[in-house]
Protein backbone atom coordinates (compact mmCIF):
# COMPACT_ATOMS: atom_id res chain seq x y z
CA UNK A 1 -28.13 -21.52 -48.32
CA UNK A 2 -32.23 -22.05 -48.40
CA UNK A 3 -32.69 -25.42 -49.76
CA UNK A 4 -36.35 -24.26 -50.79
CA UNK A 5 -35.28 -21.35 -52.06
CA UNK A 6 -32.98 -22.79 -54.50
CA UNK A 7 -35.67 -25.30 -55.32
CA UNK A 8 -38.16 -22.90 -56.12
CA UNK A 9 -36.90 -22.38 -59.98
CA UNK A 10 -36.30 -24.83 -62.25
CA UNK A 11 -32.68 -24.71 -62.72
CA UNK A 12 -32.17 -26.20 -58.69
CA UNK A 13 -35.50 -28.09 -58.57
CA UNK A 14 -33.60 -31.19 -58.38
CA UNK A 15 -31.67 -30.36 -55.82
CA UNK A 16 -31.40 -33.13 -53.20
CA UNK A 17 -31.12 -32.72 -49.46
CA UNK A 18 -27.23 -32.03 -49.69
CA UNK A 19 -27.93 -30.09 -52.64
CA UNK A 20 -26.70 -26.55 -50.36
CA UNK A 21 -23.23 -28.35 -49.77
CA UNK A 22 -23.28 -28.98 -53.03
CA UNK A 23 -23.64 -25.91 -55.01
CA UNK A 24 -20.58 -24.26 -52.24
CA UNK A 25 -18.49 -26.95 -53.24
CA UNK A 26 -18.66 -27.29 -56.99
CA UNK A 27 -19.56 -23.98 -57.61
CA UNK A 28 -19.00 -21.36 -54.69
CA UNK A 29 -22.69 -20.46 -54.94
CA UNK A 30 -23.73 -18.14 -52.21
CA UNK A 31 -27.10 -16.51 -52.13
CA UNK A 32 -27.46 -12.37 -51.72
CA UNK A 33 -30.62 -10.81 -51.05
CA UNK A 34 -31.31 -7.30 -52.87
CA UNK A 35 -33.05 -4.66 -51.75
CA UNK A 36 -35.52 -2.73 -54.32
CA UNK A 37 -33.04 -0.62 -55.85
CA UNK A 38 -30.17 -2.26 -55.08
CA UNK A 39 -27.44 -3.25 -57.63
CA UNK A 40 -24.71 -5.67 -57.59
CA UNK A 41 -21.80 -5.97 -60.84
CA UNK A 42 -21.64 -9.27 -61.83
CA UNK A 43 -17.61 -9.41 -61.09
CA UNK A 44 -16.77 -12.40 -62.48
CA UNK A 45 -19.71 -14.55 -61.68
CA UNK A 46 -23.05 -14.82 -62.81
CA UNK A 47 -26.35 -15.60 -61.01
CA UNK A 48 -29.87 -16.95 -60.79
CA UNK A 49 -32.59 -14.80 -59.53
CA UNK A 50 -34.50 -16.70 -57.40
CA UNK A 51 -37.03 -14.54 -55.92
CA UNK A 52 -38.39 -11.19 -56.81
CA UNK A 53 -37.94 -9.31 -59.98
CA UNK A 54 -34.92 -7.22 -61.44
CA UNK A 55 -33.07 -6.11 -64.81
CA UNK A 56 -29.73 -6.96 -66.15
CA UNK A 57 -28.20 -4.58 -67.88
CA UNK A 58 -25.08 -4.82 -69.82
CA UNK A 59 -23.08 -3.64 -73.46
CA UNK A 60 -25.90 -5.66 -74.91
CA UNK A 61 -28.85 -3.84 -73.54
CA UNK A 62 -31.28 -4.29 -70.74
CA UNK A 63 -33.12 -7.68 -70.13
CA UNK A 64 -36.02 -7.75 -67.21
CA UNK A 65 -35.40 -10.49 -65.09
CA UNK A 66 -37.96 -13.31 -63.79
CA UNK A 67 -37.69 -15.90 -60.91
CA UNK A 68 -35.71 -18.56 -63.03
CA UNK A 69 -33.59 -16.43 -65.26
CA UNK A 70 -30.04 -16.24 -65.26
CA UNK A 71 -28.08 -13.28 -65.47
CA UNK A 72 -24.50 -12.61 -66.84
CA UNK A 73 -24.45 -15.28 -69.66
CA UNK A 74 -25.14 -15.52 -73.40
CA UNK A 75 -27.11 -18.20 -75.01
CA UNK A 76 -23.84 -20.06 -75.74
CA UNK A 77 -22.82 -19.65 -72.01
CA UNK A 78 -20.27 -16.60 -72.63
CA UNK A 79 -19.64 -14.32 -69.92
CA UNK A 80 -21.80 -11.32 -70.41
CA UNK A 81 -20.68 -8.51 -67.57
CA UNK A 82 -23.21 -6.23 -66.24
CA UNK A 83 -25.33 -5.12 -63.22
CA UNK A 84 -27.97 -6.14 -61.74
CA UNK A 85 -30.61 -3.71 -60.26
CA UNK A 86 -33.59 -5.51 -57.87
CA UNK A 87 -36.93 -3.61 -59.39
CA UNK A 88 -38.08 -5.30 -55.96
CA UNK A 89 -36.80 -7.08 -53.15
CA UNK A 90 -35.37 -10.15 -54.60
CA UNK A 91 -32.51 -12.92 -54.04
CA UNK A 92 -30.26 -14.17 -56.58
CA UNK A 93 -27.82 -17.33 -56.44
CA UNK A 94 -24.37 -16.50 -57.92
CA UNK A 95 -21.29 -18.52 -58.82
CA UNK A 96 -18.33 -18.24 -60.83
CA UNK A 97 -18.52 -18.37 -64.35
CA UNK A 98 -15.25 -20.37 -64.96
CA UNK A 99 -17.21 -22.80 -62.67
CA UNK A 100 -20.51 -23.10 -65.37
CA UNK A 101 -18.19 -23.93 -68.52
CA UNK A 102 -16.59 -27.46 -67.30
CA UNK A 103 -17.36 -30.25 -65.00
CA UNK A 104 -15.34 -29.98 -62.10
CA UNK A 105 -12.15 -32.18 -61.17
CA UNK A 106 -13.87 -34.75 -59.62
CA UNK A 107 -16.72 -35.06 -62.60
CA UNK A 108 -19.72 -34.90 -60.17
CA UNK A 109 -23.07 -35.73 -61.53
CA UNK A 110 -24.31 -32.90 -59.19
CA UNK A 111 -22.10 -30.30 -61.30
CA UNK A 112 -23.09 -32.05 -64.68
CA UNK A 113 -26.43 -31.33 -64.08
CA UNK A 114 -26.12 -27.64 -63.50
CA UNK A 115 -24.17 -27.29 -66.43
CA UNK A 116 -26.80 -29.13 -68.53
CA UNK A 117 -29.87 -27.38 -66.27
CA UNK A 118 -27.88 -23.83 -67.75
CA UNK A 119 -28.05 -24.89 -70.78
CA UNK A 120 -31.49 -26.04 -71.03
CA UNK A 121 -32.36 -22.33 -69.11
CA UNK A 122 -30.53 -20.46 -71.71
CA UNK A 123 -32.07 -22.35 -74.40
CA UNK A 124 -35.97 -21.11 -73.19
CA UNK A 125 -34.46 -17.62 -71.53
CA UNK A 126 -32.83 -16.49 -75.18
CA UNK A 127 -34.74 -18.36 -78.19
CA UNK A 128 -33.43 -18.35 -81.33
């Protein structure tokens, strides 16, 4: 996993050094890179696109998709299935979404912050 990568949106920019080792652990992140035209269903997880552009689109309709965003969850962090299509080459982090509801067993800081870094992302991503 690119440490700078991650680092480059918000939602990660805190990341420290160990911040890769982190992410696998807590959350099973691993990184895919898209091809323009590409799609991927969410399965299960959701994701962060981290470079590029793409759309998500779901039951709910289609959303266009910045650096930043994340894909496959509601404002109130429900799972929200769907596909994502790259509209360019792009890269998106995913984990599972059982992963983004609760602080892991051991009650990490590391995973408290994503949770509350998702939140906070949600909150500017879908405006009430």
């Amino acid at each position: 996993m690119d440490l700078e990568l991650l680092r480059s949106v918000p939602l990660f920019s805190w990341l420290p050094e160990r911040g890769p080792e982190v992410m696998d652990a807590c959350f099973d992140m691993e990184t895919e890179t898209l091809a323009a035209g590409e799609s991927r269903l969410t399965k299960g997880r959701v994701g962060c696109l981290l470079r590029g552009s793409a759309r998500f689109e779901s039951g709910a309709g289609r959303l266009p998709l910045r650096p930043g965003d994340l894909l496959g969850l509601t404002r109130d962090r429900q799972m929200r299935p769907g596909t994502v299509t790259a509209e360019e080459d792009c890269a998106v982090a995913w984990f599972q979404y059982q992963l983004v509801c609760h602080v892991c067993y051991r009650a990490c800081w590391d995973h408290a912050r994503v949770i509350m870094e998702i939140q906070r992302q949600l909150a500017a991503q879908f405006p009430e």
